[in-house]
PDB file of N, CA and C in Angstrom:
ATOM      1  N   UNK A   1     115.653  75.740  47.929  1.00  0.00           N
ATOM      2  CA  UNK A   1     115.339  74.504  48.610  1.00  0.00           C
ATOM      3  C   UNK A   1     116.651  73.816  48.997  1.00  0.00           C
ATOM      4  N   UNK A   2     116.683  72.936  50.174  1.00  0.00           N
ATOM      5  CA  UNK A   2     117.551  72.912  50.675  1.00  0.00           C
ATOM      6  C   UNK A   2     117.807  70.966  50.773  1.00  0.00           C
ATOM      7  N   UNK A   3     118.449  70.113  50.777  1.00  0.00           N
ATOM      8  CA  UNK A   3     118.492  68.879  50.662  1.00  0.00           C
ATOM      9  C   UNK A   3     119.542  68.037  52.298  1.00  0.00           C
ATOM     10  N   UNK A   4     119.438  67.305  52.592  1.00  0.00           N
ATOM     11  CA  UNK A   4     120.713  66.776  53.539  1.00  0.00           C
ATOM     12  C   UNK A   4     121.900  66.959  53.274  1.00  0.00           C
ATOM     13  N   UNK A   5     122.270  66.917  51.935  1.00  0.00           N
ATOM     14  CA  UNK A   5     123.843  67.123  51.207  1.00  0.00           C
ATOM     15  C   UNK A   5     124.233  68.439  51.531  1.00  0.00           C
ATOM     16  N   UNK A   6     122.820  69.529  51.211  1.00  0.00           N
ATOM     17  CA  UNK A   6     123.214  70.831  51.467  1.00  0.00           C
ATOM     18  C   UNK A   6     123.225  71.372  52.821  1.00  0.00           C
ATOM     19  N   UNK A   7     122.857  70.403  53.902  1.00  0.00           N
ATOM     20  CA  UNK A   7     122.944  71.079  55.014  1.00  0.00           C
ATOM     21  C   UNK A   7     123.771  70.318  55.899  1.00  0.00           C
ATOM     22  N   UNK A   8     124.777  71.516  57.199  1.00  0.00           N
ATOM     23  CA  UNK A   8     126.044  71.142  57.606  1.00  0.00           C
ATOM     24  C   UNK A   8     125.410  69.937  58.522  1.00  0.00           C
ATOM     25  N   UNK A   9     126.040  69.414  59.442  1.00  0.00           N
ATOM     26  CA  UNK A   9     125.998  68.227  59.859  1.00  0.00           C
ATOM     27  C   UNK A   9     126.024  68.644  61.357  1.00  0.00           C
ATOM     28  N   UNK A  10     124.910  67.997  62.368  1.00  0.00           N
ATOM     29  CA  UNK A  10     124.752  68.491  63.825  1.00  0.00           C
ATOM     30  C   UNK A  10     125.545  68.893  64.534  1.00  0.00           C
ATOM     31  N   UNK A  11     126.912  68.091  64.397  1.00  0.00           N
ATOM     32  CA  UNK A  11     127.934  68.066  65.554  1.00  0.00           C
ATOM     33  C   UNK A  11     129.077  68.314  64.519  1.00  0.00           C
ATOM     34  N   UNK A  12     129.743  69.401  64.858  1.00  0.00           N
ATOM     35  CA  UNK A  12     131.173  69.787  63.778  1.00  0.00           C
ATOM     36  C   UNK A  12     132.286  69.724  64.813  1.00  0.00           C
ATOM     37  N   UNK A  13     133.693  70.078  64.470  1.00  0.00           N
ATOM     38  CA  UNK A  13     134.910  70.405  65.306  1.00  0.00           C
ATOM     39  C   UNK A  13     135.787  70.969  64.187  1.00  0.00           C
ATOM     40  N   UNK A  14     136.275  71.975  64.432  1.00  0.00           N
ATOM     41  CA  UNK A  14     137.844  72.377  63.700  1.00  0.00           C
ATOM     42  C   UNK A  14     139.252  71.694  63.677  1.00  0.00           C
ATOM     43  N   UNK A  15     139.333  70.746  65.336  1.00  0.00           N
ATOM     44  CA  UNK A  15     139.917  70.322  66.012  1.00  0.00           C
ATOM     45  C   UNK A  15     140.033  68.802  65.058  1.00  0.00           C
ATOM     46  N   UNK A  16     141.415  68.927  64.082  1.00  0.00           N
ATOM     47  CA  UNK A  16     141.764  67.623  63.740  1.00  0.00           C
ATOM     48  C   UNK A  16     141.596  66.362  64.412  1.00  0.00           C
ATOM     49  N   UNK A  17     142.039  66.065  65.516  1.00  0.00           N
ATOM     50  CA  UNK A  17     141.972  65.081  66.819  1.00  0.00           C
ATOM     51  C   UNK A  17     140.366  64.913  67.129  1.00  0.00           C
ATOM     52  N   UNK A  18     140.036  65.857  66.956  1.00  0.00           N
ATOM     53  CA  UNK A  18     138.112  65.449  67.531  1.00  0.00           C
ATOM     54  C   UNK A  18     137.458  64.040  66.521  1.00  0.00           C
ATOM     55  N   UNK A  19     136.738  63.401  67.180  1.00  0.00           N
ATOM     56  CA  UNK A  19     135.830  62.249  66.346  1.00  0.00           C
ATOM     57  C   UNK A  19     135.149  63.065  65.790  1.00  0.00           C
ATOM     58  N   UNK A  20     134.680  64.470  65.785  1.00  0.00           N
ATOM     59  CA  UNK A  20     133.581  65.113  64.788  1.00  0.00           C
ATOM     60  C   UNK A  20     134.383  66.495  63.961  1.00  0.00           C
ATOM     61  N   UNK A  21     135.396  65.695  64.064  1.00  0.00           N
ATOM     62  CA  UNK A  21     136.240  67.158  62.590  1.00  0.00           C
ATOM     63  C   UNK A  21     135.627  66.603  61.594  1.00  0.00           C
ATOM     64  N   UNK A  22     135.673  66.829  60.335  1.00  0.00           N
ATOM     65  CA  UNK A  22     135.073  66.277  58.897  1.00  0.00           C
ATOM     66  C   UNK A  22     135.776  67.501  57.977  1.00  0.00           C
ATOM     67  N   UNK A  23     137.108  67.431  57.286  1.00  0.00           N
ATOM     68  CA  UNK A  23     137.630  68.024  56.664  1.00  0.00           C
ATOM     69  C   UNK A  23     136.722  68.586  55.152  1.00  0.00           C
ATOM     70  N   UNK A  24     135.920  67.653  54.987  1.00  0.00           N
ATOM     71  CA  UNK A  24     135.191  67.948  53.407  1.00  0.00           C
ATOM     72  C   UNK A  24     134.388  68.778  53.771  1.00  0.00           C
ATOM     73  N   UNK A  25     133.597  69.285  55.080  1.00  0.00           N
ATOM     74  CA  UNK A  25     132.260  69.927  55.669  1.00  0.00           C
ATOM     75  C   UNK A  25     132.905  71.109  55.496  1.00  0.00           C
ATOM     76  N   UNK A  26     134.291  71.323  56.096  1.00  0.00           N
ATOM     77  CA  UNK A  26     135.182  72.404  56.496  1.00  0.00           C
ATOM     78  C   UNK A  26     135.440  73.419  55.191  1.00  0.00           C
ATOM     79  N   UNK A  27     135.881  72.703  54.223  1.00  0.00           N
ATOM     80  CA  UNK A  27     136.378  73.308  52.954  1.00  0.00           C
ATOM     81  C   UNK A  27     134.847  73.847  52.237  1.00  0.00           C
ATOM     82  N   UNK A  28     133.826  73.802  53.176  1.00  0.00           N
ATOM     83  CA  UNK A  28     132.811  74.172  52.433  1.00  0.00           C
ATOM     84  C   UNK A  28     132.719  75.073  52.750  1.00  0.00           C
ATOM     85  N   UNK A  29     133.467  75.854  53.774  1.00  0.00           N
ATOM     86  CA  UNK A  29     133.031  77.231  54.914  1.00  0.00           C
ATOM     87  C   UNK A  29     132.062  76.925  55.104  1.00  0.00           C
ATOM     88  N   UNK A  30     132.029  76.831  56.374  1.00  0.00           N
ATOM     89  CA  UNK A  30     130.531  76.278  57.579  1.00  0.00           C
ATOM     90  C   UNK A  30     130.766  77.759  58.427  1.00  0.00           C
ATOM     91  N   UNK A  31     129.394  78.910  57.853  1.00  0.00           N
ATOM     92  CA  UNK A  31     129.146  79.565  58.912  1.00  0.00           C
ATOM     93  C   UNK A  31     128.532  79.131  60.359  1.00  0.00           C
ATOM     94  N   UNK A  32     128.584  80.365  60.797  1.00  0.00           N
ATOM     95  CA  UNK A  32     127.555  79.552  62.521  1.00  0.00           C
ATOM     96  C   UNK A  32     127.008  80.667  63.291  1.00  0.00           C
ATOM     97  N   UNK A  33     125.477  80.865  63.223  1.00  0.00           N
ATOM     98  CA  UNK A  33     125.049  82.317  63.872  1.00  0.00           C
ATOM     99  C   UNK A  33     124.359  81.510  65.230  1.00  0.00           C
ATOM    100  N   UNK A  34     125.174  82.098  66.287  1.00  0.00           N
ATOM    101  CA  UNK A  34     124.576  81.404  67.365  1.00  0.00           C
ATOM    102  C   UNK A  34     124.235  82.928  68.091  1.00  0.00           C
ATOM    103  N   UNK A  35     122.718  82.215  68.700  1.00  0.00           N
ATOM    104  CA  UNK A  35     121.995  83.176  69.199  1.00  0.00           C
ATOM    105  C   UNK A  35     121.136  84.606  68.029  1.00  0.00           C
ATOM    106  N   UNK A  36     121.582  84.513  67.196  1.00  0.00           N
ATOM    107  CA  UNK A  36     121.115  85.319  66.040  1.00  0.00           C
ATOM    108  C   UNK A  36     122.203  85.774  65.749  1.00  0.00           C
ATOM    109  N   UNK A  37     123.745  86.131  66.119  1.00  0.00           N
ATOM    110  CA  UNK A  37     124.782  86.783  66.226  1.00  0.00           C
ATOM    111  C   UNK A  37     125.696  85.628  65.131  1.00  0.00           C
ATOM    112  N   UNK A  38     126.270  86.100  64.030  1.00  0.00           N
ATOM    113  CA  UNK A  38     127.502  85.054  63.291  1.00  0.00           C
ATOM    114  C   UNK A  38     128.372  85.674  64.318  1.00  0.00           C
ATOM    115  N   UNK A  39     129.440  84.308  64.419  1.00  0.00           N
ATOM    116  CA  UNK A  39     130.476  83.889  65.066  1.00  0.00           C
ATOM    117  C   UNK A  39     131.430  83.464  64.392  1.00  0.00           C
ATOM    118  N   UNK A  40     132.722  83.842  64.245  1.00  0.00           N
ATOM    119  CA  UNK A  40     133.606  83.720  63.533  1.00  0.00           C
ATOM    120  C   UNK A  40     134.810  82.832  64.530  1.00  0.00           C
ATOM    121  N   UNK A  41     134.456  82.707  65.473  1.00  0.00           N
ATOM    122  CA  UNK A  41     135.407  82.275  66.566  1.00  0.00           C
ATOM    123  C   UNK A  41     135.412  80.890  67.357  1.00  0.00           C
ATOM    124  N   UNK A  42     134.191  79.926  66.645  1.00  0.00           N
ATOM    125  CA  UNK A  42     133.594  78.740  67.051  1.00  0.00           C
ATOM    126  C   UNK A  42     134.259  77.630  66.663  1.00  0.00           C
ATOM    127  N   UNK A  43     135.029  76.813  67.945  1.00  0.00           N
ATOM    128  CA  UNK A  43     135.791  75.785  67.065  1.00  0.00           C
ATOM    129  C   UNK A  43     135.220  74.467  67.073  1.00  0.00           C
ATOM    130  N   UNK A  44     133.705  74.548  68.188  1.00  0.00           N
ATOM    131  CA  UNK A  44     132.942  72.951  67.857  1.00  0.00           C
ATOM    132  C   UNK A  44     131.552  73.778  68.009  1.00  0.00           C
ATOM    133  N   UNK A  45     130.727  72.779  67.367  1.00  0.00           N
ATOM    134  CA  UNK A  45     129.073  72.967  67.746  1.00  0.00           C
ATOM    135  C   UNK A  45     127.987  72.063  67.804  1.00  0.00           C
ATOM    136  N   UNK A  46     127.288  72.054  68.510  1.00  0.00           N
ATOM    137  CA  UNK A  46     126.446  70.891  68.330  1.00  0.00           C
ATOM    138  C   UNK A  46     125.309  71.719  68.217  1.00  0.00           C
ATOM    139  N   UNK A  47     123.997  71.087  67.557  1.00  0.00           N
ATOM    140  CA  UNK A  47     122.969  71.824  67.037  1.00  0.00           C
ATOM    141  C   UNK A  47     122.264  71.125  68.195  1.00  0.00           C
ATOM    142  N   UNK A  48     121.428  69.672  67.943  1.00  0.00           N
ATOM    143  CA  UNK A  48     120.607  69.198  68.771  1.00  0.00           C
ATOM    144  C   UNK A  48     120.863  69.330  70.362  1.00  0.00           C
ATOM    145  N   UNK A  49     122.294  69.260  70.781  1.00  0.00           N
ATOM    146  CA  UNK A  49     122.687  69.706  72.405  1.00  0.00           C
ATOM    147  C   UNK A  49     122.544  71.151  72.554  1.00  0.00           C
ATOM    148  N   UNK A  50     122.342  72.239  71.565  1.00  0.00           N
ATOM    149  CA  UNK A  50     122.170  73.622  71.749  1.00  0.00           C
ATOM    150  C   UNK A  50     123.465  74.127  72.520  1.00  0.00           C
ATOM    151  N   UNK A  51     124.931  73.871  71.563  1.00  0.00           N
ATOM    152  CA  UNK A  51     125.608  74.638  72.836  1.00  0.00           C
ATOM    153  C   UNK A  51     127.125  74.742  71.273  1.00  0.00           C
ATOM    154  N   UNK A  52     127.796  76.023  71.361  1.00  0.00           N
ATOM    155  CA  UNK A  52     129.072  76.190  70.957  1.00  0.00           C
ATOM    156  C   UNK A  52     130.539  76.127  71.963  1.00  0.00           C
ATOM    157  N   UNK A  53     131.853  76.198  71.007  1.00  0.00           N
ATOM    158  CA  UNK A  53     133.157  76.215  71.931  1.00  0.00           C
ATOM    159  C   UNK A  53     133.461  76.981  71.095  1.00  0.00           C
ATOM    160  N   UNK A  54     133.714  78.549  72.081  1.00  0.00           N
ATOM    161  CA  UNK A  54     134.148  79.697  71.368  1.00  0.00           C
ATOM    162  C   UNK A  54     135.972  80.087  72.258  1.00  0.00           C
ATOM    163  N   UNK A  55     136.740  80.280  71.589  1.00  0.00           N
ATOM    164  CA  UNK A  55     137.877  80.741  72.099  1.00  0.00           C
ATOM    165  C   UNK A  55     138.023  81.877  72.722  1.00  0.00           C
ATOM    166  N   UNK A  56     138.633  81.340  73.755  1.00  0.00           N
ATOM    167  CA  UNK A  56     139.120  82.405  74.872  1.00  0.00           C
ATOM    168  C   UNK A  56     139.629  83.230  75.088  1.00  0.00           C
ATOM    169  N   UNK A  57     139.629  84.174  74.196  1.00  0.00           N
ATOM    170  CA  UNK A  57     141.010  85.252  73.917  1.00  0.00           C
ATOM    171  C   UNK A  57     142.145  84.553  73.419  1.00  0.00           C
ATOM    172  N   UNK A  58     143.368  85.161  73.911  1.00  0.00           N
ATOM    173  CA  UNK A  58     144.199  84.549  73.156  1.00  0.00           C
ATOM    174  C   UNK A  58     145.211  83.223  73.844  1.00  0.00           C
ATOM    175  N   UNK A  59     144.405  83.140  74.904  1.00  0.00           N
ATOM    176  CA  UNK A  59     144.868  82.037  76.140  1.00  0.00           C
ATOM    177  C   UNK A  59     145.194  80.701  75.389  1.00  0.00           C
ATOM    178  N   UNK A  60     145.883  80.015  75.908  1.00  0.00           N
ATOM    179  CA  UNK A  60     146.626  78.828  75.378  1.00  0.00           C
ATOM    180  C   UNK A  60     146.596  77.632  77.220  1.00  0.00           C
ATOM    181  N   UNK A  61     146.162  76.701  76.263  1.00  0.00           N
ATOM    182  CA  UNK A  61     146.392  75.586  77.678  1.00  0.00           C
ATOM    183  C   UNK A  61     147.905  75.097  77.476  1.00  0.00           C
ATOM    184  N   UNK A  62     148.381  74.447  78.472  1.00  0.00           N
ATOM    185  CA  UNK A  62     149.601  73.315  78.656  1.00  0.00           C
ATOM    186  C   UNK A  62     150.178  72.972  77.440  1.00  0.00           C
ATOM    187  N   UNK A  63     149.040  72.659  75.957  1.00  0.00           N
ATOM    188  CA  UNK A  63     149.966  71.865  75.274  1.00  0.00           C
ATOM    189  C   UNK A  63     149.903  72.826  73.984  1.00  0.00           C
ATOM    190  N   UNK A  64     149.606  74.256  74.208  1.00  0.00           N
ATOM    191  CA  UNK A  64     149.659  75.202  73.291  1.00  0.00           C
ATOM    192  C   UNK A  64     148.063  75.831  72.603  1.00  0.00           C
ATOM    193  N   UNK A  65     147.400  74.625  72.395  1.00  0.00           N
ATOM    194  CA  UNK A  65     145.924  74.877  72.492  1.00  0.00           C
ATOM    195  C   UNK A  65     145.187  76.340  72.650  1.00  0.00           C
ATOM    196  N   UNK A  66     144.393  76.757  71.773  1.00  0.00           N
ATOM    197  CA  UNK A  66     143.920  77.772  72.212  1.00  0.00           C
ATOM    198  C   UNK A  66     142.723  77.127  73.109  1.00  0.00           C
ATOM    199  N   UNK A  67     142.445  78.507  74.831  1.00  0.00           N
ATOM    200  CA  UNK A  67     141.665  78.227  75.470  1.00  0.00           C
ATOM    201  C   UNK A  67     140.298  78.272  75.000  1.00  0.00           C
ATOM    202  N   UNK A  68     139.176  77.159  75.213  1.00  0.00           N
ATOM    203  CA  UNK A  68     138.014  77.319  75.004  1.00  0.00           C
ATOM    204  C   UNK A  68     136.824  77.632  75.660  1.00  0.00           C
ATOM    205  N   UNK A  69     135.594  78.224  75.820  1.00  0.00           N
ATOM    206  CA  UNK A  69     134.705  78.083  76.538  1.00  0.00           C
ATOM    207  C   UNK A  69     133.444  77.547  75.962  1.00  0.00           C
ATOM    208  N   UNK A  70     132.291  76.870  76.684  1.00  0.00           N
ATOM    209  CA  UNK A  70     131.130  76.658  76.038  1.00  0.00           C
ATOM    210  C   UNK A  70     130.053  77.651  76.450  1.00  0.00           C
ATOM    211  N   UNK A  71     129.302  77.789  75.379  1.00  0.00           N
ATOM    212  CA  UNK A  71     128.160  78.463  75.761  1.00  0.00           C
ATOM    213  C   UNK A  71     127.111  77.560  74.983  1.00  0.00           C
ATOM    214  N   UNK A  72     125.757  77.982  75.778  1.00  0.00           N
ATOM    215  CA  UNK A  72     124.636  77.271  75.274  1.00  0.00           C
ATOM    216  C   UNK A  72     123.663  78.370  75.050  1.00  0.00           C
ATOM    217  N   UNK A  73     122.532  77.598  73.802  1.00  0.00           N
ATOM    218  CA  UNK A  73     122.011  78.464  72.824  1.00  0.00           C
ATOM    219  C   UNK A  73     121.778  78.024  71.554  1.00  0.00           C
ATOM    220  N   UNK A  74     120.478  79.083  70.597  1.00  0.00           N
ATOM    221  CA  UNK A  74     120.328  78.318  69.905  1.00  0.00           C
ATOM    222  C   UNK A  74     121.182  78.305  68.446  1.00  0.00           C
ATOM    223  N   UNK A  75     121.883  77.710  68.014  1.00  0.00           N
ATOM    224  CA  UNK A  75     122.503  77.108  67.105  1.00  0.00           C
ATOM    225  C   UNK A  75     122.334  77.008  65.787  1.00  0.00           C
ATOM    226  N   UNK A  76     122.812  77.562  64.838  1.00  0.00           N
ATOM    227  CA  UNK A  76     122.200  77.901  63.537  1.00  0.00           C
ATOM    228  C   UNK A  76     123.161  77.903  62.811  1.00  0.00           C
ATOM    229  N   UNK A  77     123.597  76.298  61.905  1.00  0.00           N
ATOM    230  CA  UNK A  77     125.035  76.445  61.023  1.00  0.00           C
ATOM    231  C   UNK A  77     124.656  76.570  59.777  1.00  0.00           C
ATOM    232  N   UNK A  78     125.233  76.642  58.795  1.00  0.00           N
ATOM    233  CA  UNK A  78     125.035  76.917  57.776  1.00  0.00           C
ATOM    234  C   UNK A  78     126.084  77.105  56.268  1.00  0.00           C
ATOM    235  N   UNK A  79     125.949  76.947  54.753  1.00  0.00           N
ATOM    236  CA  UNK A  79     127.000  76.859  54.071  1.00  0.00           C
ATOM    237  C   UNK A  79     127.326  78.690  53.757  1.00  0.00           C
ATOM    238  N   UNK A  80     128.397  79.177  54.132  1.00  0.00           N
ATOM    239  CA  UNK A  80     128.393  80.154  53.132  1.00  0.00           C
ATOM    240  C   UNK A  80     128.495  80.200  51.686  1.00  0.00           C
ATOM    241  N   UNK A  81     129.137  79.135  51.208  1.00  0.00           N
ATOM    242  CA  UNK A  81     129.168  79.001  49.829  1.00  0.00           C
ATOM    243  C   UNK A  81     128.126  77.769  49.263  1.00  0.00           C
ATOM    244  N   UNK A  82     127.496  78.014  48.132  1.00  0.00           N
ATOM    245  CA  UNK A  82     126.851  76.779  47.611  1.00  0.00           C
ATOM    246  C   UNK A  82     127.710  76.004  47.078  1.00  0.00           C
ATOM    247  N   UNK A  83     127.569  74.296  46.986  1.00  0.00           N
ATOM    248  CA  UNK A  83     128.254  73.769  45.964  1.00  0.00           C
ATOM    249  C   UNK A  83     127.756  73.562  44.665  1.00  0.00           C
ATOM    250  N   UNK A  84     128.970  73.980  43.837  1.00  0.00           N
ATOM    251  CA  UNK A  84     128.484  73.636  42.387  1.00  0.00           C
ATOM    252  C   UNK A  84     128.010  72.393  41.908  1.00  0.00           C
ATOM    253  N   UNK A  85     126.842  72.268  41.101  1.00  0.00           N
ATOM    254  CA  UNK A  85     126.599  71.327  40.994  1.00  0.00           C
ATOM    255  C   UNK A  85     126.806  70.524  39.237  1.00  0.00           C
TER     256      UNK A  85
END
């Protein structure tokens, strides 16, 4: 059974600078099977907008940034690890 505490939070980012990074969510390892497929390569997601930002190869914008793309789909995050309780 599963509670709000135990489940990740709609809108994530990896991206320190983003309003939706959350460093404590992070250290929990937040998997993410989008489309039925885990993704190891997802650096934002939103659940209720149905859409990920998966990196672009190994492309870099202007300020070093790895390049991103979005795709949309359905969205499925999740803890790999439980927390101890």
């Amino acid at each position: 059974m599963t509670n709000a505490a135990d489940a990740p939070p709609d809108r994530l980012s990896t991206d320190p600078r983003s309003p939706w990074y959350n460093a404590e969510v992070l250290q929990r390892d937040v998997g993410i099977r989008f489309k039925g497929i885990e993704r190891n390569n997802v650096e934002e997601y939103c659940v209720s907008e149905g859409w990920v930002r998966m990196t672009a190869g190994v492309a870099k914008d202007r300020y070093g940034n790895p390049m991103t793309m979005k795709f949309t789909g359905p969205v499925e995050p999740y803890f790999r690890t439980l927390k101890a309780e």
